[in-house]
Protein backbone atom coordinates (compact mmCIF):
# COMPACT_ATOMS: atom_id res chain seq x y z
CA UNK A 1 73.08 80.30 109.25
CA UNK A 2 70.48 81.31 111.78
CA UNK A 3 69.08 84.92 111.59
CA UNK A 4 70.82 87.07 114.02
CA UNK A 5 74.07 85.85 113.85
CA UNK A 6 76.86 87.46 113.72
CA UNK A 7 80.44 86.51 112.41
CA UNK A 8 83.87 87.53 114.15
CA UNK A 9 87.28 87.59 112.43
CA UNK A 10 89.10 84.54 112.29
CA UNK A 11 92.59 84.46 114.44
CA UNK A 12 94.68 84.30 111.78
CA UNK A 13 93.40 88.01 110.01
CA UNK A 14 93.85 89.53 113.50
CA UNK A 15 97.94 88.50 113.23
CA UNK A 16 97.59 91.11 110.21
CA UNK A 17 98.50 93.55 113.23
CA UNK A 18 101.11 92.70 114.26
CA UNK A 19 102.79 92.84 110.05
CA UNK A 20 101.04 96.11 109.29
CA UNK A 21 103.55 97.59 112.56
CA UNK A 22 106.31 96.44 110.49
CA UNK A 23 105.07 97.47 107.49
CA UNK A 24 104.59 101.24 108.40
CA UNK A 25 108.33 101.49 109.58
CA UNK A 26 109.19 100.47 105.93
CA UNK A 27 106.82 103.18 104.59
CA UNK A 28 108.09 105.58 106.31
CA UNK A 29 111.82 104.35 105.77
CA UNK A 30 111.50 106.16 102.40
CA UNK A 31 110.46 103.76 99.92
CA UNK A 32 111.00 104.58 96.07
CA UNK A 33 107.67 106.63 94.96
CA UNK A 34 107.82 105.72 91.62
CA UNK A 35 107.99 102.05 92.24
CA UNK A 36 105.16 102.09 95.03
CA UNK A 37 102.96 104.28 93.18
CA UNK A 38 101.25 101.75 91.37
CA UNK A 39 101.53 99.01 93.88
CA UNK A 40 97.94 97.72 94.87
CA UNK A 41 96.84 98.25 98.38
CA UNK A 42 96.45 95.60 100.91
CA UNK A 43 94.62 95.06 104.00
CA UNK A 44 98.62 94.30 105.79
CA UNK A 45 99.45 97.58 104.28
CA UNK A 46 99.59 99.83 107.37
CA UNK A 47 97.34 100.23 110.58
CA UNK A 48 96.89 103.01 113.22
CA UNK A 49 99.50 102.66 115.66
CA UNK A 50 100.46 104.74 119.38
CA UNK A 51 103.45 107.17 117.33
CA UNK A 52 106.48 106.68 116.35
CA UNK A 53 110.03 105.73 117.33
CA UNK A 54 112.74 108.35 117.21
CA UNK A 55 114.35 106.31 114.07
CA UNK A 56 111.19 106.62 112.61
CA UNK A 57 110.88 110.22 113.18
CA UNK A 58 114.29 110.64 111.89
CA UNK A 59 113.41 109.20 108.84
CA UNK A 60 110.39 110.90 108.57
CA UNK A 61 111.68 113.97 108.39
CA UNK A 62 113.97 112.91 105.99
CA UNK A 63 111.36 111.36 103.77
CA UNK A 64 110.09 115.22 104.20
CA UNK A 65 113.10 116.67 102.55
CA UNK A 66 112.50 114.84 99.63
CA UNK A 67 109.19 116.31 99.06
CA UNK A 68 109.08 119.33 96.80
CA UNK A 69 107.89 122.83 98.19
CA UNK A 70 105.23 124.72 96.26
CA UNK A 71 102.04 127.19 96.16
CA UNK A 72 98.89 124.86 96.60
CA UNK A 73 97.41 124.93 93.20
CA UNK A 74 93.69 126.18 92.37
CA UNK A 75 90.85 123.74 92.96
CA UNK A 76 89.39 123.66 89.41
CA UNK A 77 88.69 120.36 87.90
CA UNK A 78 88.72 118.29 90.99
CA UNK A 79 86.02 116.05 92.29
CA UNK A 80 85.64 112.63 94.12
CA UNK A 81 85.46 110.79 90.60
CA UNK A 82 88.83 111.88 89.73
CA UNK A 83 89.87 109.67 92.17
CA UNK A 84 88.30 106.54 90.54
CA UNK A 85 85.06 104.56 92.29
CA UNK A 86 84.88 105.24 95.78
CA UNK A 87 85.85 102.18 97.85
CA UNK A 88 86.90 100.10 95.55
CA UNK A 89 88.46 96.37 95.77
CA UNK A 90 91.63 97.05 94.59
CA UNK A 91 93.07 94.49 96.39
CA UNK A 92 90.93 91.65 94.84
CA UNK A 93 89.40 89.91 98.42
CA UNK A 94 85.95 90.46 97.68
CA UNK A 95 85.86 92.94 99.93
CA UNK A 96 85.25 96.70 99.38
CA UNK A 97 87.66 99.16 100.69
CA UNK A 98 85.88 100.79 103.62
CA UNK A 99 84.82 97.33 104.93
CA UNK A 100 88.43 96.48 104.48
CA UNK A 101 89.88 99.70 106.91
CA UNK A 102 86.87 98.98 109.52
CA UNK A 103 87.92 95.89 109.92
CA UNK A 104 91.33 96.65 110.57
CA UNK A 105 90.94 99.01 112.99
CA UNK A 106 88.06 98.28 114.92
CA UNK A 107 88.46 95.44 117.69
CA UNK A 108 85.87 93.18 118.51
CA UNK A 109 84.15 93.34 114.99
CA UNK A 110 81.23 91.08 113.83
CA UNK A 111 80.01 90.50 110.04
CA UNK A 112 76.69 91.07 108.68
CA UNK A 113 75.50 87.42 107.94
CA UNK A 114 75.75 86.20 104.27
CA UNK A 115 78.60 88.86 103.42
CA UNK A 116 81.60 86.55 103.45
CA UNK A 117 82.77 88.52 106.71
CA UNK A 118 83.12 91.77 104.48
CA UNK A 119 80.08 94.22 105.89
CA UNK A 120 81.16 95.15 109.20
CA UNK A 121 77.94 95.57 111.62
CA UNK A 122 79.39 96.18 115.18
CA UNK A 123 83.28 96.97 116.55
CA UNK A 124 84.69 99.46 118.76
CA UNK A 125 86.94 101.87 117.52
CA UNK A 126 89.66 103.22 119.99
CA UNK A 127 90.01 106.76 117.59
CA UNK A 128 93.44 107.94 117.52
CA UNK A 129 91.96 111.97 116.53
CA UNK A 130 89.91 112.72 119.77
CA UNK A 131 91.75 109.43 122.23
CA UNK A 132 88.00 108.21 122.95
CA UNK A 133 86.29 105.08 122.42
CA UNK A 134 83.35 104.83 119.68
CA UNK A 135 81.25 102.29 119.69
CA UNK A 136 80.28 101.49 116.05
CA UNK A 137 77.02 100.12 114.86
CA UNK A 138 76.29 100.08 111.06
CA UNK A 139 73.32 101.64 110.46
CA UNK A 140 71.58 104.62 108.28
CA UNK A 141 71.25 106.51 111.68
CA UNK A 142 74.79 105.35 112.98
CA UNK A 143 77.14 104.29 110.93
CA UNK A 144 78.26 107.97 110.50
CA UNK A 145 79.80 108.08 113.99
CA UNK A 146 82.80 106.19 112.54
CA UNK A 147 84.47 107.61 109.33
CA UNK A 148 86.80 106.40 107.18
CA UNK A 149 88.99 109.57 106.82
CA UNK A 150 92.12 109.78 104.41
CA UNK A 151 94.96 111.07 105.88
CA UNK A 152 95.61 113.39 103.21
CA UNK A 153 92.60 114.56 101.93
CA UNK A 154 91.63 114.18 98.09
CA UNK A 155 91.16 117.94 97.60
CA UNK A 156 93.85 118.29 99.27
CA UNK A 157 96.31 115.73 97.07
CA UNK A 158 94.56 117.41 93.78
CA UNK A 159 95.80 120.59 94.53
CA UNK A 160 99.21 119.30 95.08
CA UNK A 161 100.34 117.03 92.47
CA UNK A 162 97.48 114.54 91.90
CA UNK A 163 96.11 116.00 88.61
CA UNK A 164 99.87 115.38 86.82
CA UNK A 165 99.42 112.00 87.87
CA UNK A 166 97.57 108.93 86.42
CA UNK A 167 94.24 107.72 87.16
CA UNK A 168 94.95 104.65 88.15
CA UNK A 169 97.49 105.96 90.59
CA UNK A 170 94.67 108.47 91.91
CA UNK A 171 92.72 105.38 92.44
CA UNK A 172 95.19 103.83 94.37
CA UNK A 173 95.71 106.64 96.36
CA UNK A 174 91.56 106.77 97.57
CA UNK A 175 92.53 103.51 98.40
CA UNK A 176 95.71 102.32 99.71
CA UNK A 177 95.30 101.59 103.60
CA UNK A 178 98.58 103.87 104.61
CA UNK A 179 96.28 106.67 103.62
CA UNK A 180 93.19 105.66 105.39
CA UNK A 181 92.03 105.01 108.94
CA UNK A 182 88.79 104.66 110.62
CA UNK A 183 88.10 107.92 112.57
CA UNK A 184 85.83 110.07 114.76
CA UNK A 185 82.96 111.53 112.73
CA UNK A 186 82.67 114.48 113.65
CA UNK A 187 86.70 114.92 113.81
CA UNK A 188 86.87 113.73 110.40
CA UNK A 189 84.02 116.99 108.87
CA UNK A 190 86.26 119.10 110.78
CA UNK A 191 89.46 118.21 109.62
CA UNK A 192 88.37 118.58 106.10
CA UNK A 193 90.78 118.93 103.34
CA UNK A 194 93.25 120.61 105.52
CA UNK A 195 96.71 120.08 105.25
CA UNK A 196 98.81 119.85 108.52
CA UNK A 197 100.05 123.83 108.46
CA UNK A 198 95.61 124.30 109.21
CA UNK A 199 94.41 120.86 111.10
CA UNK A 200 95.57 118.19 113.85
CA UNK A 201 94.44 115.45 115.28
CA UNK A 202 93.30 116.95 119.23
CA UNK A 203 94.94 113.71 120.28
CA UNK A 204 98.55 115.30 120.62
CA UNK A 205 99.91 111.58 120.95
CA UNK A 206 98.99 110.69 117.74
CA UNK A 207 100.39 114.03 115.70
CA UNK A 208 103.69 112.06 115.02
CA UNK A 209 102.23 109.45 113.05
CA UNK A 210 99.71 111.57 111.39
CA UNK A 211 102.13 113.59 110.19
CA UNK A 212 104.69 110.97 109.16
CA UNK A 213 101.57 108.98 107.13
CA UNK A 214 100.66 112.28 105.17
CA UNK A 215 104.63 112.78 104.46
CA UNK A 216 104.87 109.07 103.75
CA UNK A 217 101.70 109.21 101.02
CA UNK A 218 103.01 112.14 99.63
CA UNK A 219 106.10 111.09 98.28
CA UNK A 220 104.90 107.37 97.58
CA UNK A 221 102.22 109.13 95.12
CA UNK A 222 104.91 112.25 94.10
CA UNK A 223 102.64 114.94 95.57
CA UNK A 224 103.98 118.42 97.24
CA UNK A 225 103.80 120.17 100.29
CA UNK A 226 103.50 124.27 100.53
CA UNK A 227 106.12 125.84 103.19
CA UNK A 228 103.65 126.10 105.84
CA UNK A 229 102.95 122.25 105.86
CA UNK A 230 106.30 121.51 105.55
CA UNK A 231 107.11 123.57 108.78
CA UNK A 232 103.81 122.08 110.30
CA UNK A 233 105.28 118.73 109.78
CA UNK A 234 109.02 119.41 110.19
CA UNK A 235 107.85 120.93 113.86
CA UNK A 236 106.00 118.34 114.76
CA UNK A 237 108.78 115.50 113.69
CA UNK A 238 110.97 117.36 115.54
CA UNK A 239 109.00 116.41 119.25
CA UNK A 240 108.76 112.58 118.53
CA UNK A 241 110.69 110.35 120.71
């Protein structure tokens, strides 16, 4: 291969679109936590969509009543380790986990030569935080523009549940494509570990699904929600159409 050039997805991963639609109306259908828990996480797994159908509102918020209501617990003991390597190929496709989200949610992507079409160097990222279009360009100067952000924080998931659980299931959940998307930078540091009772997306269109992922990753992985984030999300559910 000559120096310089780049790689674009094949056809056939692009059709992972059009399953990962599907896909999220299951998730968010209510799927048994205990059994999904462990389940490894695919690149078909879920992508960004436009929001949410009324059904899948509906059984959002029902998905939400499930969930159990307590104090956020204290802080002490967490860090990013707890959570397993960062980025790891869980999956098994060679490919590491932030390389896997970029892909799937960037459009027009090319491939650092000699990767195996696994570094992304170049895609545009229509972010559903801020509704503006990023242009992403991997590099030590750049590559920060376009985060990979996880829908419910770690710090956030510690605090509620994810120290009673495994670490292998803590490593799935730093890694399991319903709870990640490609995101704005700067949107992404600002959002933080906040829960959804102290931080939304500025994109108002895209609050329904935001909140129906975190609900969704919260009961696959048995975490809790405090009574402000459940009336955060409950309020929220409660405008989708």
């Amino acid at each position: 291969m000559k120096k310089g050039t780049t790689i674009t997805r094949s056809a056939a991963t692009k059709t992972l679109t059009v399953l990962t639609a599907l896909l999220l109306s299951g998730a968010l259908a209510g799927c048994d936590a205990a059994a999904q828990a462990g389940a490894p996480p695919s690149k078909a797994a879920v992508a960004p969509g436009s929001g949410l159908t009324a059904g899948e509102a509906s059984n959002a918020m029902t998905q939400l009543a499930t969930l159990p209501v307590k104090g956020r617990a204290p802080k002490t003991g967490y860090t990013r380790e707890k959570f397993g390597p960062a980025w790891a190929d869980l999956d098994h496709n060679g490919c590491d986990t932030r390389n896997d989200i970029l892909a799937r949610d960037l459009t027009g992507e090319t491939f650092k030569p000699g990767t195996k079409n696994c570094v992304v160097a170049t895609g545009i990222l229509s972010d559903k935080y801020t509704g503006t279009t990023i242009k992403f360009v991997r590099g030590n100067k750049t590559s920060s523009a376009v985060q990979i952000d996880h829908i419910v924080a770690l710090s956030d998931a510690w605090q509620k549940g994810a120290q009673r659980i495994s670490p292998e299931q803590r490593t799935q959940l730093a890694n399991d494509p319903l709870n990640l998307m490609a995101a704005d930078g700067p949107a992404n540091g600002s959002k933080g570990d906040k829960d959804a009772a102290t931080w939304l997306p500025s994109n108002k269109a895209f609050r329904c699904e935001y909140v129906a992922r975190q609900t969704a990753v919260k009961a696959k992985y048995q975490l809790w929600v405090t009574q402000a984030e459940r009336d955060a999300i409950a309020s929220i559910l409660t405008t989708c159409k």
